[in-house]
Protein backbone atom coordinates (compact mmCIF):
# COMPACT_ATOMS: atom_id res chain seq x y z
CA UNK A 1 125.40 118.64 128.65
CA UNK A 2 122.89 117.47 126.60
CA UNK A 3 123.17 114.49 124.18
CA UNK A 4 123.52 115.32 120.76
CA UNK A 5 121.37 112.60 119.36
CA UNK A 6 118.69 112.88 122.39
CA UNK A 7 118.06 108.83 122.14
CA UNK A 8 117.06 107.39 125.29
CA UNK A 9 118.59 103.80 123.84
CA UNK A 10 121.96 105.67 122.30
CA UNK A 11 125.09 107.68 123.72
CA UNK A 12 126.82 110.05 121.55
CA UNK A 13 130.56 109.70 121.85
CA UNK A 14 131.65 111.73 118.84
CA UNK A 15 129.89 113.97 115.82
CA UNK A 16 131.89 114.46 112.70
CA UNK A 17 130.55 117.61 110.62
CA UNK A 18 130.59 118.50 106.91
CA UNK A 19 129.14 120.86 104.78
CA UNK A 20 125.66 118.60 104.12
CA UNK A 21 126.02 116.13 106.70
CA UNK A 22 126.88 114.90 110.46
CA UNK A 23 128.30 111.75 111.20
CA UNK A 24 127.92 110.53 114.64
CA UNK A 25 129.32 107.68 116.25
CA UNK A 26 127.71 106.06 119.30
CA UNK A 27 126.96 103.30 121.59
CA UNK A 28 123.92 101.80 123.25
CA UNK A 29 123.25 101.91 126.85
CA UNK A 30 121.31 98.65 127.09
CA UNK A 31 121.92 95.27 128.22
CA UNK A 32 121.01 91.84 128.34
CA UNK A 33 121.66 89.56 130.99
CA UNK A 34 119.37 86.67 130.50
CA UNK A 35 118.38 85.62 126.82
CA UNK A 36 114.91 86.99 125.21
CA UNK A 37 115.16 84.18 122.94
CA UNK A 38 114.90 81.12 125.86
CA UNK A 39 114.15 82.77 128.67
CA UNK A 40 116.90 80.92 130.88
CA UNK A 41 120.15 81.12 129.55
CA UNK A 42 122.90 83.53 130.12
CA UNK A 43 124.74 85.71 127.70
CA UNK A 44 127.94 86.27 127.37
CA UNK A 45 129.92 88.79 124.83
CA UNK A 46 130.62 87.49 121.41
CA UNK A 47 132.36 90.43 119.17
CA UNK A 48 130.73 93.19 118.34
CA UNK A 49 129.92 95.01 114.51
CA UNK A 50 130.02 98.07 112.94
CA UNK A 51 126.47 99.12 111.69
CA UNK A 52 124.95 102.03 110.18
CA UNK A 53 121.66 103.83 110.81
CA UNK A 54 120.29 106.87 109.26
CA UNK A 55 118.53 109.77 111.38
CA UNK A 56 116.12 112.19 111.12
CA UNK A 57 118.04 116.12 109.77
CA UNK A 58 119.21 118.03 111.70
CA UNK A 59 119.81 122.14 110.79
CA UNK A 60 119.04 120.65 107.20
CA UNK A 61 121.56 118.15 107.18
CA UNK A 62 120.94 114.65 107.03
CA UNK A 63 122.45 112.11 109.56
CA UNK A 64 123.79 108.82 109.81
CA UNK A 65 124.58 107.08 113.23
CA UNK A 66 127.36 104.53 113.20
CA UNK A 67 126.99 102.30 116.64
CA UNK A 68 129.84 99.71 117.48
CA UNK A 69 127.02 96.88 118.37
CA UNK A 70 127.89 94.69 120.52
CA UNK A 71 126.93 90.94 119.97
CA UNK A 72 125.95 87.94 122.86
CA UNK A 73 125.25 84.17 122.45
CA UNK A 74 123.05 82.33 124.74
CA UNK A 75 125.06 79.43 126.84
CA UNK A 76 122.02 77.55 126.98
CA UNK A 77 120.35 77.66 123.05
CA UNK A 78 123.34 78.78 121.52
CA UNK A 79 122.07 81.45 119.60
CA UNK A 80 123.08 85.07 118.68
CA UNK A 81 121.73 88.37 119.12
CA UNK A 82 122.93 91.86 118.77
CA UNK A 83 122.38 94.59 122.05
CA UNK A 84 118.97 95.64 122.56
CA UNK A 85 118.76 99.50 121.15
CA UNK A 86 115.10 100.62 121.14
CA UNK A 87 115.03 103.43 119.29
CA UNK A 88 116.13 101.62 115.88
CA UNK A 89 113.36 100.78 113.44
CA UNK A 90 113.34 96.98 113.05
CA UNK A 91 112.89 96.99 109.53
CA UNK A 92 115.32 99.24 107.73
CA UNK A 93 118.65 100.74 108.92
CA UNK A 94 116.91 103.78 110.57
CA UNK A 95 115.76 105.36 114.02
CA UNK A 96 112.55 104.95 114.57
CA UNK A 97 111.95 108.70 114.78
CA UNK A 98 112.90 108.93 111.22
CA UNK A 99 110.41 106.37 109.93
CA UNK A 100 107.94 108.04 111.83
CA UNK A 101 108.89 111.61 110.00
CA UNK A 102 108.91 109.84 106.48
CA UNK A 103 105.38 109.31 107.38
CA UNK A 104 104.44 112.61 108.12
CA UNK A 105 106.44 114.03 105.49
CA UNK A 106 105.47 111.84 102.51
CA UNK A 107 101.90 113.82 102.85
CA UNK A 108 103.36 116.96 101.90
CA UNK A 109 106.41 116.39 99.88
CA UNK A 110 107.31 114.11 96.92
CA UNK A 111 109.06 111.02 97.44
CA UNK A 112 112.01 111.55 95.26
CA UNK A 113 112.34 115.25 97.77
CA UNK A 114 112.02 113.58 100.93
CA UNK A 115 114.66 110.78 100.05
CA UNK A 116 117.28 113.72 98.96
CA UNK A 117 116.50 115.33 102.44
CA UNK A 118 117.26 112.58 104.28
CA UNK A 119 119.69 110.58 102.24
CA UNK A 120 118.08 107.25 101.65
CA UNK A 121 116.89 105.87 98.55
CA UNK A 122 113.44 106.91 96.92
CA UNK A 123 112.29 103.21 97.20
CA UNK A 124 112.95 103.40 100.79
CA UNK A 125 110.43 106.45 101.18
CA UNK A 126 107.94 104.55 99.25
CA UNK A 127 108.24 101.05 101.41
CA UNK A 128 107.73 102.81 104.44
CA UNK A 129 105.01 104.93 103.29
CA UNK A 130 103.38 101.87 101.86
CA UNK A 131 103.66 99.92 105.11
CA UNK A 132 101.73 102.96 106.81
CA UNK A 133 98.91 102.84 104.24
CA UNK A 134 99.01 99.13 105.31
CA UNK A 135 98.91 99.87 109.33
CA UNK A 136 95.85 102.25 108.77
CA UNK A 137 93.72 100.08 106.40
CA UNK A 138 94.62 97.34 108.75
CA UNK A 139 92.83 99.14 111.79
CA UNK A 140 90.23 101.15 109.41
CA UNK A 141 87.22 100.49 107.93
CA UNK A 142 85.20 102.77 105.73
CA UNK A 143 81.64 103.10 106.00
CA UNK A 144 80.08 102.29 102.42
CA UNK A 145 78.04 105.41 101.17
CA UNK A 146 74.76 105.92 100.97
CA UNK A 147 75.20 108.38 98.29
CA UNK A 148 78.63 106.76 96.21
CA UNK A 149 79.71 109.09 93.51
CA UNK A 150 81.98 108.20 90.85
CA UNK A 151 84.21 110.59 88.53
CA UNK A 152 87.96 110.37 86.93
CA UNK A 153 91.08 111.80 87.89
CA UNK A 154 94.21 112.39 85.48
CA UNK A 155 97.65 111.08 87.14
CA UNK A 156 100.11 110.42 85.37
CA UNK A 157 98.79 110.77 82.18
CA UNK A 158 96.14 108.26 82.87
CA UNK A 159 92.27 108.21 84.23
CA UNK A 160 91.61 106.88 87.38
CA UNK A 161 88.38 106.26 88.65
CA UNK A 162 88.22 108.18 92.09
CA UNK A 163 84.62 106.98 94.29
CA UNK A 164 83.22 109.48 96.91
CA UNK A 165 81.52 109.79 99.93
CA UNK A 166 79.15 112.57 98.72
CA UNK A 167 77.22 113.35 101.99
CA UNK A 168 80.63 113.56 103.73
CA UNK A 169 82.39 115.25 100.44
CA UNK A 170 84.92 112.79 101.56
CA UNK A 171 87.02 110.58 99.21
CA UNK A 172 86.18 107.09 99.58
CA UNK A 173 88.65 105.12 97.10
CA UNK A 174 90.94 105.57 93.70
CA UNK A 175 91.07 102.91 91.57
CA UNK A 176 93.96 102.71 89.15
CA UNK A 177 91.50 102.95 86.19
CA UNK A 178 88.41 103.44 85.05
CA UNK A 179 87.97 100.94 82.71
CA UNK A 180 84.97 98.62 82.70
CA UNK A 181 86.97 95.43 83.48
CA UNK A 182 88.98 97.30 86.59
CA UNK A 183 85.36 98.77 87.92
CA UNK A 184 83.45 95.67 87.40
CA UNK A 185 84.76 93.16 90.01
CA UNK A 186 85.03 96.13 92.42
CA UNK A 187 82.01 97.57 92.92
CA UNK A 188 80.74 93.47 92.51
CA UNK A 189 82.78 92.92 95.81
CA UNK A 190 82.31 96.25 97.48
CA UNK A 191 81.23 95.92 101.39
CA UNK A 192 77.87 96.50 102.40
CA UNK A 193 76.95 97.73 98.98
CA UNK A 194 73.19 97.22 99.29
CA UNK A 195 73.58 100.12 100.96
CA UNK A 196 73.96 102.25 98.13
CA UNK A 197 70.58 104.41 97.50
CA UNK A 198 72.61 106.92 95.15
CA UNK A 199 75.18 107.06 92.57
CA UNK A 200 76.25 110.61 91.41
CA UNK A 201 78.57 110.70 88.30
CA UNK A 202 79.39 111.76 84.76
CA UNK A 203 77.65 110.66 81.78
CA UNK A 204 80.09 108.33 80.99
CA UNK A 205 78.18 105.15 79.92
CA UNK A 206 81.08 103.09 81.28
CA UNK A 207 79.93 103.99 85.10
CA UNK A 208 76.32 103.46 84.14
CA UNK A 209 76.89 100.04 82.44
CA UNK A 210 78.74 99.27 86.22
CA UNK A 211 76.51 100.49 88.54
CA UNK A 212 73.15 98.92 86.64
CA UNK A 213 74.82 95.35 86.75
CA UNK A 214 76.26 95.30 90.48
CA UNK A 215 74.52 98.01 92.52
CA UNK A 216 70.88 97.59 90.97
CA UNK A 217 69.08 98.77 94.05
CA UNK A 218 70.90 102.22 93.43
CA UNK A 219 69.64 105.47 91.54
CA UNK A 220 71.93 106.72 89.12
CA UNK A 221 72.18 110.69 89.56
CA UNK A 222 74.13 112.98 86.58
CA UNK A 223 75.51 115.97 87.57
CA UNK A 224 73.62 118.89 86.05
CA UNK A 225 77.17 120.32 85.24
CA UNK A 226 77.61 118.02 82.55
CA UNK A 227 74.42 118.05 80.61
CA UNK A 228 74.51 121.61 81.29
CA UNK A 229 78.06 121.81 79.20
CA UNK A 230 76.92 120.15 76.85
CA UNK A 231 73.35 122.66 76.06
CA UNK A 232 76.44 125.09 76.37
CA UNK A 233 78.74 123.67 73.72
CA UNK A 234 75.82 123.16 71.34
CA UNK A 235 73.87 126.32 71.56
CA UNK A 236 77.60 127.86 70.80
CA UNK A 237 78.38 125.47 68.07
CA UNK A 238 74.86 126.93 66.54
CA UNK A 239 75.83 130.82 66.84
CA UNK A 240 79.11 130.11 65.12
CA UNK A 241 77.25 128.48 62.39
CA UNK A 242 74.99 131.43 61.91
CA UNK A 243 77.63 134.15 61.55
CA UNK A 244 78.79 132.83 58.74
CA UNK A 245 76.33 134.34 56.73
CA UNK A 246 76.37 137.38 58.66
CA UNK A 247 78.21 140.91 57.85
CA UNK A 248 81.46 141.55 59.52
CA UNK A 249 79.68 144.14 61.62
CA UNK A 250 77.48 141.58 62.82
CA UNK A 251 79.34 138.85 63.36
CA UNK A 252 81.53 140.73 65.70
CA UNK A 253 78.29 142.08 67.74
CA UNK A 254 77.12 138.24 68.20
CA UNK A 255 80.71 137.36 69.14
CA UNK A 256 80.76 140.20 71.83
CA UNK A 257 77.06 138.90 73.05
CA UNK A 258 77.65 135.61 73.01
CA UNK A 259 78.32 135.63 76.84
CA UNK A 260 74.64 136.25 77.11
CA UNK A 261 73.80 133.07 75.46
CA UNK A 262 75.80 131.23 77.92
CA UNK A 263 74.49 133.18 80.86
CA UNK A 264 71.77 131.78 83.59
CA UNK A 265 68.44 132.71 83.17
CA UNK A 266 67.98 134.07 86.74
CA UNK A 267 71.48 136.09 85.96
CA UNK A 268 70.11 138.08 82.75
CA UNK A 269 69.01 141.43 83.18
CA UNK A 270 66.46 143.32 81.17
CA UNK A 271 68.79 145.31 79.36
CA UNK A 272 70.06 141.54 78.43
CA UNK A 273 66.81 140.28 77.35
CA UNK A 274 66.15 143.28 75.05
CA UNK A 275 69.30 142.33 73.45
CA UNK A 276 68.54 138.91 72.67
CA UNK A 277 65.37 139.46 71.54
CA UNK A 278 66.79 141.60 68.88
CA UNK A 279 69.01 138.43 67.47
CA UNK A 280 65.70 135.85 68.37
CA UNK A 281 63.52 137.68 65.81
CA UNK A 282 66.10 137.62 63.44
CA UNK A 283 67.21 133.84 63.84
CA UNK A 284 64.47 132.29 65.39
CA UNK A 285 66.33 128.36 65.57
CA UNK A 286 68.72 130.49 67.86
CA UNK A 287 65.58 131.45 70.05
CA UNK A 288 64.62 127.70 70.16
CA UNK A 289 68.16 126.88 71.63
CA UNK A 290 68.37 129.24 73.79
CA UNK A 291 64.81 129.00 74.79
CA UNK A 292 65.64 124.86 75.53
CA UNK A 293 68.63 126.02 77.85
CA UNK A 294 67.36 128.46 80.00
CA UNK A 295 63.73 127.43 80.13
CA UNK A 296 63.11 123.63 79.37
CA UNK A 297 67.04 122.07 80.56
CA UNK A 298 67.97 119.28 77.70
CA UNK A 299 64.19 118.61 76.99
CA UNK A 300 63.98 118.35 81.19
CA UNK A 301 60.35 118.65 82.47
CA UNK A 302 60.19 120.45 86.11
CA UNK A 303 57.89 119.03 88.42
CA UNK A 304 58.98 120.33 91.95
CA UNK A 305 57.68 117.71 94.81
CA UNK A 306 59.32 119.54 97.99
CA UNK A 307 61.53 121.69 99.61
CA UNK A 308 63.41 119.14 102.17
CA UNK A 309 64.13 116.38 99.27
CA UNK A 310 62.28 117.52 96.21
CA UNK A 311 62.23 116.34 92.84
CA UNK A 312 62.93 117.56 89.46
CA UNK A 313 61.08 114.82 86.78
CA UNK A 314 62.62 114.85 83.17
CA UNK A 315 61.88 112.48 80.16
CA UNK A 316 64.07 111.98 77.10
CA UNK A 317 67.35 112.59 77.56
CA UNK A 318 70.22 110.92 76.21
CA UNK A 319 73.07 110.14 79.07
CA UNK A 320 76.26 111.03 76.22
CA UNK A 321 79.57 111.33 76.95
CA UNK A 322 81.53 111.86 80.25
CA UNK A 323 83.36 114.72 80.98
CA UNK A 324 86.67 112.55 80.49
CA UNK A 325 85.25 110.73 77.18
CA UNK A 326 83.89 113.34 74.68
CA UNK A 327 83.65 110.68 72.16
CA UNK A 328 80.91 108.79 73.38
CA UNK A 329 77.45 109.98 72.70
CA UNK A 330 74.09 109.25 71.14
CA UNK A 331 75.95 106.46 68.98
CA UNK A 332 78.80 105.49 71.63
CA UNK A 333 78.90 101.82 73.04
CA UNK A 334 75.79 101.88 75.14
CA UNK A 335 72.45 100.52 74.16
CA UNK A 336 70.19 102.21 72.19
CA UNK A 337 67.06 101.29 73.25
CA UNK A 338 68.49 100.89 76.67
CA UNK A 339 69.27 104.47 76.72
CA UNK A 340 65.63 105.40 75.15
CA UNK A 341 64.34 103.96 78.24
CA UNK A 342 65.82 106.17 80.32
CA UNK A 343 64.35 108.67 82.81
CA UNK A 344 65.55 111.14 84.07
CA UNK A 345 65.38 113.19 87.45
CA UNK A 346 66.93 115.71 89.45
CA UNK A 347 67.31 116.26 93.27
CA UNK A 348 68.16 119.64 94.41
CA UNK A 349 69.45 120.78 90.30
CA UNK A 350 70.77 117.54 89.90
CA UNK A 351 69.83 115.55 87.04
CA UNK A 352 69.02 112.11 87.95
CA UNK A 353 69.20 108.90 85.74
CA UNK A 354 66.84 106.35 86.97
């Protein structure tokens, strides 16, 4: 008949069942002879205790072992041990096996789930999922990037600065903020971090004002998203202003057409170009706009230098605000004339800050 609990170490000798649990008792089948303590001296019984140990489910129901454990002293260093049982976790008052599914688990499910499911408290989930993190860092070591990119995360209500293996479009490491004094001493201490060529992030001047001062060997690359948003949110803020003055039959025909404002060049047809040349003639600072977004970038200057790892030059552009601080612009906390300095490029429709 096969064992209940299926434990090499353990011997099921009853199982008590409820509605959301089992309860079995059992006994190891292990035992000492010499001690493992001193290597020489006999053992000999001395009592034996009651202990608890919880399992891994089973049909959906958690279980906890109760083993009579039997206890020895040594005749020759005195001292006492409880019966070997190998399949107990040394740590906690678990199997083994269920430490090992806590660590599989804890990937997919919330703590606070996982410790209802097997009946042990939330913090134990967490200490045993921390202890893994521990185990892997302990035997892994990431490979610094060549091309590090830096953006925010929201959890719980609060940024975190997550850094990325771009060329891998792996994640590299989370911070637990992205605030210049958590970033600083990081990225000063990083591993191998002169060999950083790249830095790919937001405009956030935070990251910039990081990256300048402890990875100075590195270019700093902006995601064309973001200046791209922000052409976007002004050539919109510009059509709002000019149907103000417009009829009510008008203002709803640039309200349906504003999608073509917002469109890609490459993406408008004729039929689309027709139409905004109709509202260009009549407002011809909506022409300039538009005519910066689709044609010129954010004042961006195209020079292509190559197919395999071209190029896109650009002057005069202002880095702004990151996509998680809108505040921060022309007038933020940078440095003016720093920021007047900048250049900027673009690698594959990336813009680049150099």
């Amino acid at each position: 008949m096969t064992d209940f609990l299926q434990l090499r170490s353990l011997k099921t000798l009853e199982i008590l069942t409820s509605e959301d649990s089992y309860v079995v008792k059992a006994e190891g089948v292990n035992q000492w002879v010499t001690c493992p303590l001193c290597k020489t001296g006999r053992l000999h019984g001395h009592g034996s205790q009651e202990q608890s140990f919880q399992d891994t489910p089973t049909h959906g129901k958690p279980v906890v072992i109760f083993i009579q454990r039997r206890r020895y002293r040594c005749t020759s260093c005195t001292k006492t041990l409880f019966e070997p049982v190998a399949d107990l976790d040394g740590k906690r008052q678990a199997t083994a096996r269920l430490v090992r599914y806590i660590r599989d688990q804890s990937f997919s499910k919330t703590f606070a789930a996982l410790a209802r499911e097997v009946a042990v408290d939330e913090k134990t989930v967490r200490h045993v999922f921390d202890d893994f993190i521990e185990e892997v860092e302990a035997k892994t070591q990431f490979r610094t990037p060549r091309v590090l990119g830096i953006d925010e995360l929201k959890i719980i209500g609060q940024y975190r600065a997550m850094i990325t293996n771009v060329e891998r479009k792996t994640v590299f490491d989370i911070r637990p903020s992205r605030a210049k004094a958590e970033l600083m001493p990081y990225f000063r201490d990083l591993r191998d971090k002169d060999s950083v060529e790249w830095v790919a992030m937001d405009m956030y001047h935070v990251y910039r004002q990081v990256v300048r001062a402890t990875l100075p060997q590195a270019r700093i690359v902006v995601d064309r998203f973001h200046i791209q948003r922000m052409a976007n949110d002004a050539l919109e803020k510009l059509r709002k202003r000019i149907r103000k003055d417009l009829s009510t039959r008008q203002r709803l025909k640039l309200k349906d057409e504003r999608f073509l404002l917002l469109k890609r060049q490459h993406d408008l047809t004729g039929r689309d170009m027709d139409r905004m040349r109709e509202w260009f003639q009549q407002f011809p600072l909506l022409s300039v706009s538009a005519d910066v977004k689709l044609t010129r970038f954010v004042g961006v200057k195209v020079t292509h230098l190559g197919e395999d790892r071209g190029l896109l030059a650009a002057i005069d552009v202002d880095p702004g605000a990151g996509s998680g601080d809108q505040g921060a612009g022309p007038s933020g906390d940078g440095d003016q004339g720093d920021r007047a300095a900048d250049g900027l490029r673009a690698q594959h429709g990336q813009a680049v800050l150099a």
